[in-house]
N, C-alpha and C. Protein backbone atom coordinates (compact mmCIF):
# COMPACT_ATOMS: atom_id res chain seq x y z
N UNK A 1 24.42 7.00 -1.52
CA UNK A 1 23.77 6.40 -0.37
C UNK A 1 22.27 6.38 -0.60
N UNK A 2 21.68 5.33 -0.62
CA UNK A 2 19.95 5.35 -0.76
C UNK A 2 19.50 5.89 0.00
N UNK A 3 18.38 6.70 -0.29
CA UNK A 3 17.20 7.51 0.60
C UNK A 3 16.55 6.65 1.30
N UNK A 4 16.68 7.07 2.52
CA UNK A 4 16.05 6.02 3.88
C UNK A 4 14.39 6.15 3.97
N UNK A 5 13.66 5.69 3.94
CA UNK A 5 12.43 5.48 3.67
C UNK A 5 11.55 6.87 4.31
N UNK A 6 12.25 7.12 5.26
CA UNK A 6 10.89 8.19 6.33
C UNK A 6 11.45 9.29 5.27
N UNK A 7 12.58 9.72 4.66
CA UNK A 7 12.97 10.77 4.08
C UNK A 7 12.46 11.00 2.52
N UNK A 8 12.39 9.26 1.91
CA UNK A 8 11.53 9.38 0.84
C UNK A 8 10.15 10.08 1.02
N UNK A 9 9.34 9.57 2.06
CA UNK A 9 8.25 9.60 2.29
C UNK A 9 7.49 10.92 2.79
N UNK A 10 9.00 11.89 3.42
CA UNK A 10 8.46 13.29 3.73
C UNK A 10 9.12 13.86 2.06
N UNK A 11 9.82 13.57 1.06
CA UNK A 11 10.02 14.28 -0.31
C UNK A 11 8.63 13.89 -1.07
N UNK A 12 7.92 12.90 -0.87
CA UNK A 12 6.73 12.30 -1.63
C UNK A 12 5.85 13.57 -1.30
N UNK A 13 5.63 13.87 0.25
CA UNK A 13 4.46 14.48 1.24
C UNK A 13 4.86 15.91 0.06
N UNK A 14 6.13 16.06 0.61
CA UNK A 14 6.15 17.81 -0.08
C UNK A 14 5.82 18.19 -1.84
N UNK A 15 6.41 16.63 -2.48
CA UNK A 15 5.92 16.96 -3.91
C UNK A 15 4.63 17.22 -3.92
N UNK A 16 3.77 16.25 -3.46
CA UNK A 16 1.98 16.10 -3.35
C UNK A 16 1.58 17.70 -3.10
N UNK A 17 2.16 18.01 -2.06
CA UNK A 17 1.62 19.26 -1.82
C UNK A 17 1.77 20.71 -2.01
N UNK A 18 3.06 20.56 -2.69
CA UNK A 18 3.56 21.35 -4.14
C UNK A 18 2.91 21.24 -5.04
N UNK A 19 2.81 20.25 -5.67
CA UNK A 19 1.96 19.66 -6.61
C UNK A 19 0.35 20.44 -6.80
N UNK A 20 -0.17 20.42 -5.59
CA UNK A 20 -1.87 20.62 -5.50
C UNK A 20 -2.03 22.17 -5.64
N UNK A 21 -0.74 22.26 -4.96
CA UNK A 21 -0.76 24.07 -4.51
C UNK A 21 -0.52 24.81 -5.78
N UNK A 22 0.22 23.74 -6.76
CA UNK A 22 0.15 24.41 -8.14
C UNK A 22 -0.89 24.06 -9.14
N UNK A 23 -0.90 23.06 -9.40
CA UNK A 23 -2.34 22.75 -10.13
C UNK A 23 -3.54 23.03 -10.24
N UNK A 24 -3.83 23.12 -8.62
CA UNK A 24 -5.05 23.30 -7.59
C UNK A 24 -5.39 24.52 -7.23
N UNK A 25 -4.59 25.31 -7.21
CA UNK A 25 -4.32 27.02 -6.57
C UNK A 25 -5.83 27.47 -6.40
N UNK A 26 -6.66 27.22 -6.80
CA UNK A 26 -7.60 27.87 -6.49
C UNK A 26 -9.50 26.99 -6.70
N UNK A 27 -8.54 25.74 -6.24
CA UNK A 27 -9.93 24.65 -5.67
C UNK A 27 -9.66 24.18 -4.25
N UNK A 28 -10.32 25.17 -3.44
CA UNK A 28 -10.42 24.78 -2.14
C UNK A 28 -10.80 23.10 -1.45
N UNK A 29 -11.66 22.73 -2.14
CA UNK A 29 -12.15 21.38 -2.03
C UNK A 29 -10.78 20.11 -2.02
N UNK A 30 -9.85 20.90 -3.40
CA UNK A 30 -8.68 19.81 -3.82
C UNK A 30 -7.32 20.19 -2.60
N UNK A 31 -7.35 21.29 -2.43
CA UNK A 31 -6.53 21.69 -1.88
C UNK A 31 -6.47 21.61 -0.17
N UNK A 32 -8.06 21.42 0.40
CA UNK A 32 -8.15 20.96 1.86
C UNK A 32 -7.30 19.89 1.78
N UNK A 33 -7.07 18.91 1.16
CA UNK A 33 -6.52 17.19 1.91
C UNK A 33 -4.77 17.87 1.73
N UNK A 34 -4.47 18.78 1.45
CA UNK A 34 -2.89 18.91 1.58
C UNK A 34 -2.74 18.79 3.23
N UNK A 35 -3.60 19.33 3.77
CA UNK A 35 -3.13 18.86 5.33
C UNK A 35 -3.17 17.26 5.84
N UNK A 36 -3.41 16.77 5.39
CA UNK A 36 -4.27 15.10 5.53
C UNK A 36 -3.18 14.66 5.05
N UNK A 37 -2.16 14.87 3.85
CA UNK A 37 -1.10 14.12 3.08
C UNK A 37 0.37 13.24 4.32
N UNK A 38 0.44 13.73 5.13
CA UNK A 38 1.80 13.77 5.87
C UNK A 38 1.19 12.49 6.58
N UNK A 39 -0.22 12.74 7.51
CA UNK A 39 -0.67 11.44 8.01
C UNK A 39 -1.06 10.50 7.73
N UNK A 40 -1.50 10.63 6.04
CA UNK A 40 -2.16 9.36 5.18
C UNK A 40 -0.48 8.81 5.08
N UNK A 41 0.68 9.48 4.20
CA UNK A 41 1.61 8.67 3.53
C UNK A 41 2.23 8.34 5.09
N UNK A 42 2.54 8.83 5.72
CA UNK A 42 3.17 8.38 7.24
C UNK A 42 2.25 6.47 7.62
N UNK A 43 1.14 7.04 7.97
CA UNK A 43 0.33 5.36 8.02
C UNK A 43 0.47 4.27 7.15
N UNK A 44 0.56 4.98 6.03
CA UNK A 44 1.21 4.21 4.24
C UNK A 44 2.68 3.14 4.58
N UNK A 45 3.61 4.29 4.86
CA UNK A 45 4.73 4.03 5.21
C UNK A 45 4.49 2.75 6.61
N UNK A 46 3.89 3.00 7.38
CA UNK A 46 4.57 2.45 8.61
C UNK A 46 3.59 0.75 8.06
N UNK A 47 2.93 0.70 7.40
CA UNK A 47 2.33 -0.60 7.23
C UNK A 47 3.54 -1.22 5.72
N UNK A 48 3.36 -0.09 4.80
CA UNK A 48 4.41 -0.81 3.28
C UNK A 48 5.68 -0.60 3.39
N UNK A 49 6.37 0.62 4.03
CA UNK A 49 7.67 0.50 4.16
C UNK A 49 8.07 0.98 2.75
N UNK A 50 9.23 0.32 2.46
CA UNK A 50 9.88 0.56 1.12
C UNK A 50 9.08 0.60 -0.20
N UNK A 51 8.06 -0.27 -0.05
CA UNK A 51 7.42 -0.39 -1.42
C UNK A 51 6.27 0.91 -1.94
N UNK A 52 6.26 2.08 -0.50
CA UNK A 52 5.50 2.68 -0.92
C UNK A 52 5.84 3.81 -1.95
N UNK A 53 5.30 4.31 -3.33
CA UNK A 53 6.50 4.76 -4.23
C UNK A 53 4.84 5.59 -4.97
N UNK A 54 5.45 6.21 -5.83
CA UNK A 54 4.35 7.03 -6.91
C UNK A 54 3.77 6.13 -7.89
N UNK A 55 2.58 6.37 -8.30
CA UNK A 55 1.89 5.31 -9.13
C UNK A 55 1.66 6.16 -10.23
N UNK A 56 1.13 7.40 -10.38
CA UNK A 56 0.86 8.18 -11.49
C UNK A 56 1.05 9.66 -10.58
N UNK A 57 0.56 10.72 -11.39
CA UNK A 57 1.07 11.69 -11.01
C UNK A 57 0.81 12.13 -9.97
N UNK A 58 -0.62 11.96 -9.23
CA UNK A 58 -1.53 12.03 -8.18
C UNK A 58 -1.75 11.19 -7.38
N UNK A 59 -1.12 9.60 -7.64
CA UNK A 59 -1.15 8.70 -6.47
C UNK A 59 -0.24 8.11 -6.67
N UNK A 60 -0.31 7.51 -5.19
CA UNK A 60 0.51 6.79 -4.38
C UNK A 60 0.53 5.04 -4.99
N UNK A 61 1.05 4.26 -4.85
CA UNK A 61 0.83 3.06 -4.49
C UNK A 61 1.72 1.83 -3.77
N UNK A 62 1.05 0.73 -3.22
CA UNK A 62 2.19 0.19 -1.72
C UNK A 62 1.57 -1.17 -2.09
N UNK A 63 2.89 -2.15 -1.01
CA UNK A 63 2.46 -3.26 -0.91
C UNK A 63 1.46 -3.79 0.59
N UNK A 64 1.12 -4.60 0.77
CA UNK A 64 0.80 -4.76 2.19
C UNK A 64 0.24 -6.27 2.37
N UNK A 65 1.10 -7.22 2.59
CA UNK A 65 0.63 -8.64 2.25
C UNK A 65 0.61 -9.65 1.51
N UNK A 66 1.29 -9.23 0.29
CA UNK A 66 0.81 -9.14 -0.90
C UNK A 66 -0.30 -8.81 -1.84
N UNK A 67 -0.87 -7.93 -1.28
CA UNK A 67 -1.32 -7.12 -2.20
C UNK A 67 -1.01 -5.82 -2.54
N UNK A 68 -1.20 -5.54 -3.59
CA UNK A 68 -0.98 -4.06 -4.21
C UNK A 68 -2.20 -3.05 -4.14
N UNK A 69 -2.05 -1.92 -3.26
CA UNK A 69 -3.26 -0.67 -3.31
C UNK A 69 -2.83 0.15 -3.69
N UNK A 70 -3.34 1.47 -3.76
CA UNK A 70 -2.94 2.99 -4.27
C UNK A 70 -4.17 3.80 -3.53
N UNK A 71 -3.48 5.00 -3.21
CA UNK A 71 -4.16 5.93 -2.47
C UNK A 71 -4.18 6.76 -3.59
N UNK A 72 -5.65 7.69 -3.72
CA UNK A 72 -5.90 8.58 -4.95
C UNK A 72 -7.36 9.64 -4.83
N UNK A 73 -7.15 10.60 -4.89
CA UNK A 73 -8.04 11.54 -4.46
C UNK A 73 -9.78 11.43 -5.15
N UNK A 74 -10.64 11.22 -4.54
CA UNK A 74 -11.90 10.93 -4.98
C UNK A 74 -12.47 11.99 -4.79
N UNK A 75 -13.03 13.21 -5.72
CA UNK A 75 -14.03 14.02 -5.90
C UNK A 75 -15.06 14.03 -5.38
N UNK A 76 -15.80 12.52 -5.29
CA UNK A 76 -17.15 11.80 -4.65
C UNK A 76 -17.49 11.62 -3.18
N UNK A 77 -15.69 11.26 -2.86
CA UNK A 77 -15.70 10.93 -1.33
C UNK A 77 -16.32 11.83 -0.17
N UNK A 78 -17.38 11.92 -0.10
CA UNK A 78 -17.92 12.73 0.93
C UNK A 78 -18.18 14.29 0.26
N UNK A 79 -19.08 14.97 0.92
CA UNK A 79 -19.46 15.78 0.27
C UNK A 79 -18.33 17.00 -0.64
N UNK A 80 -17.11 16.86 0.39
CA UNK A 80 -16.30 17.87 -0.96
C UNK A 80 -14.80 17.00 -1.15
N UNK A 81 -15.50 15.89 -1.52
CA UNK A 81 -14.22 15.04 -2.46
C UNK A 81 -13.14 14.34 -0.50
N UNK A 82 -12.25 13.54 -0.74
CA UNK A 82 -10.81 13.27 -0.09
C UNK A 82 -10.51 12.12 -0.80
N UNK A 83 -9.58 11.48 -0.15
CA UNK A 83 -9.02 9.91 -0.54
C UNK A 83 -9.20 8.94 -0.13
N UNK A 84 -9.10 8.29 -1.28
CA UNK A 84 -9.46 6.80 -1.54
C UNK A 84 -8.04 5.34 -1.42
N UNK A 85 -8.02 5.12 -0.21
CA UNK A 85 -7.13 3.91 -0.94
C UNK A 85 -8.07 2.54 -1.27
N UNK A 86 -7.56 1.92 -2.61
CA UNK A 86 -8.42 0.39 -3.13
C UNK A 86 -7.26 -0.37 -3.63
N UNK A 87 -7.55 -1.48 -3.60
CA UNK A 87 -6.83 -2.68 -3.78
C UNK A 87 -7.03 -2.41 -5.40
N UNK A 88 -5.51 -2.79 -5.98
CA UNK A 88 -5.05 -2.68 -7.32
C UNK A 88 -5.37 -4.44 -7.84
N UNK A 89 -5.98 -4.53 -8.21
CA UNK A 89 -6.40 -6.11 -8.63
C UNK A 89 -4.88 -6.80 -9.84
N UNK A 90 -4.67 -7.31 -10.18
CA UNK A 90 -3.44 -8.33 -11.11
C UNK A 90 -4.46 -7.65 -12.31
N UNK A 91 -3.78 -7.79 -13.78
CA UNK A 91 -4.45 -7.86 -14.82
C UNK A 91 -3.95 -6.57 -15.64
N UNK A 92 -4.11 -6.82 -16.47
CA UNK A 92 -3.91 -5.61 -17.47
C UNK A 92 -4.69 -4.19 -17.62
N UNK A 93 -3.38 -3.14 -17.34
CA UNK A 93 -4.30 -1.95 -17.08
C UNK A 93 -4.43 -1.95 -15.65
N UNK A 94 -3.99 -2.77 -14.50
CA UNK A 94 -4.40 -2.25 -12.90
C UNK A 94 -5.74 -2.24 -12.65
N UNK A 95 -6.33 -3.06 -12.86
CA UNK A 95 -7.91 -2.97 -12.67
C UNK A 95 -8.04 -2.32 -11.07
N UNK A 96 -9.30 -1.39 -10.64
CA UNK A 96 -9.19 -1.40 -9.14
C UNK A 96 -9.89 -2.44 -8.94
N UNK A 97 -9.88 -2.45 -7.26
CA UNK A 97 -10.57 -3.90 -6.82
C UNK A 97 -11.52 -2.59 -5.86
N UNK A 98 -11.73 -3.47 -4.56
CA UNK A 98 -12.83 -2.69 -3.49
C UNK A 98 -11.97 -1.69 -2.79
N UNK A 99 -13.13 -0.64 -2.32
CA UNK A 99 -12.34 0.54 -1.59
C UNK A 99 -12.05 -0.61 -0.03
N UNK A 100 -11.07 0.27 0.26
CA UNK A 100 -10.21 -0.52 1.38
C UNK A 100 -10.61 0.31 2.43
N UNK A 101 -10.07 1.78 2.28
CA UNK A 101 -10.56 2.63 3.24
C UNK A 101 -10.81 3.99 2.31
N UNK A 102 -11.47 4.95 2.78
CA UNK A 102 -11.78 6.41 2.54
C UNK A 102 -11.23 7.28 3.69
N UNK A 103 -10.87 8.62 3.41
CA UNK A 103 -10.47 9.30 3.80
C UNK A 103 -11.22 10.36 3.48
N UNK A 104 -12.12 11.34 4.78
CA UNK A 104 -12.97 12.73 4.43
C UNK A 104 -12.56 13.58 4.95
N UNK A 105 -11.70 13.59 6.09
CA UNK A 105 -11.30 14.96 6.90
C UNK A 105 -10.32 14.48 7.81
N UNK A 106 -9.81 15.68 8.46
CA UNK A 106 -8.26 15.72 9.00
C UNK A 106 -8.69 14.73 10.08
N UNK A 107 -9.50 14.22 11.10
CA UNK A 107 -9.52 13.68 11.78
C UNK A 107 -9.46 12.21 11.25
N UNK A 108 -10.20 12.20 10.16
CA UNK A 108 -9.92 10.24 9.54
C UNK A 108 -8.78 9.94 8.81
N UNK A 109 -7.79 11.24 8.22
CA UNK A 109 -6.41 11.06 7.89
C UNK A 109 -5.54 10.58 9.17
N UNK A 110 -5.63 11.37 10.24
CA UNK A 110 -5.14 10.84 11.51
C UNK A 110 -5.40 9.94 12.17
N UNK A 111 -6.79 8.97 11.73
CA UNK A 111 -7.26 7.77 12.36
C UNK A 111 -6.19 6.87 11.34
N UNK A 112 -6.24 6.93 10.24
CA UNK A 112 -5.70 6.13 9.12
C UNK A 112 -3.77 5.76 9.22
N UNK A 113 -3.46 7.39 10.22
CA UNK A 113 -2.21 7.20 10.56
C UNK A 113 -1.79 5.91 11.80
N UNK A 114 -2.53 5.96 12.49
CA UNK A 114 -2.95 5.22 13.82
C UNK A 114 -3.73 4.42 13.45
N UNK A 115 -4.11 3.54 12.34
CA UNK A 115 -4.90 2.59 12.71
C UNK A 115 -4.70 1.50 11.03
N UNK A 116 -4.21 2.29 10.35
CA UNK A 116 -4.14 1.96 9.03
C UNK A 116 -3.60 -0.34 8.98
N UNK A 117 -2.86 -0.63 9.89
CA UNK A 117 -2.79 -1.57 9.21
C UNK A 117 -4.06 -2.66 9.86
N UNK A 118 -4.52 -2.20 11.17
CA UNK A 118 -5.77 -2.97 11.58
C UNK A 118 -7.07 -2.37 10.30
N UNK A 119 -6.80 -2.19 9.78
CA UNK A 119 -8.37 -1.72 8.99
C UNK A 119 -7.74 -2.13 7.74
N UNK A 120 -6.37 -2.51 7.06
CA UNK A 120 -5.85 -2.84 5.69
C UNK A 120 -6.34 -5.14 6.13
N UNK A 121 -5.74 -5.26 7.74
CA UNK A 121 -6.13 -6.33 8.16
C UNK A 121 -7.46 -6.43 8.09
N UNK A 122 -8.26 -5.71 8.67
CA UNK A 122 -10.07 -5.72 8.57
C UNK A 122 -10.33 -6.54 6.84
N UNK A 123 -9.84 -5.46 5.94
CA UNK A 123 -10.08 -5.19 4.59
C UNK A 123 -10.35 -6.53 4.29
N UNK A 124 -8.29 -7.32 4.40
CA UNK A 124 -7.94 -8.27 3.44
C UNK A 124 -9.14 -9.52 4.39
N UNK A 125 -9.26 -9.74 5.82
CA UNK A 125 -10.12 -10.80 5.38
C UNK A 125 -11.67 -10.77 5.19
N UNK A 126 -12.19 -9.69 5.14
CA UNK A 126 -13.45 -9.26 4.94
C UNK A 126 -13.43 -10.14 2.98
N UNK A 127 -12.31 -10.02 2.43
CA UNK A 127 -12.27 -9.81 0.98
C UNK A 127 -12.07 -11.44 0.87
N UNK A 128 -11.71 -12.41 2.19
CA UNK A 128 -11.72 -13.89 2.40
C UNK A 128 -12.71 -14.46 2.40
N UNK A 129 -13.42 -13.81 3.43
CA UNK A 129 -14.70 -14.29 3.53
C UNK A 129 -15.95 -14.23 2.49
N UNK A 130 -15.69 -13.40 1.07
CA UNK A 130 -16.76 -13.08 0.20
C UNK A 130 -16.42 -14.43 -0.42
């Protein structure tokens, strides 16, 4: 029987954060966004649905429109690093395209849950109009 999407999507949440808790064990900075994971891939989910799946070992990536993004942890993002989702451009190698949205703290993971496809909408025609 295929794995129903919300069930993929809480096995994704728990690898990620298995994942950090082992790798990470002792970088506080990497290891804050494990709380942020459940509401970023939840908002992920409720805009891509099925297509949202693993891209490499540390990110995510989804459809939404036709386009292809990936969510992926940025070091840079604000003073102690969070995530980044950007538009995956066509081409060889996955070129990125523009950041779509950022993610710095538990409160903008939870905006992103609640608001994610009006701001993926913002994105794509902001990216019309250039």
């Amino acid at each position: 029987m295929p794995e129903s999407t919300s069930a993929k999507t809480e096995r994704m949440a728990n690898k990620f954060v298995w994942y950090m808790g082992e790798k990470y064990h002792s970088s506080k900075h990497v290891l804050r966004v494990a709380t942020w994971i459940g509401f970023i891939l939840k908002g992920i989910e409720g805009v891509a649905g099925a297509s949202l799946d693993y891209r490499r070992t540390r990110q995510v990536s989804f459809r939404y429109k036709r386009r292809t993004f990936k969510a992926k942890y940025n070091h840079h993002a604000g003073l102690r690093g969070g995530i980044d989702i950007v538009e995956v451009l066509p081409g060889r190698g996955a070129p990125e395209g523009e950041l779509a949205v950022r993610i710095r703290n538990l409160g903008e993971a939870e905006d992103v849950y609640l608001t994610l496809k009006e701001r993926l909408d913002r994105f794509i025609a902001q990216q019309r109009g250039v």
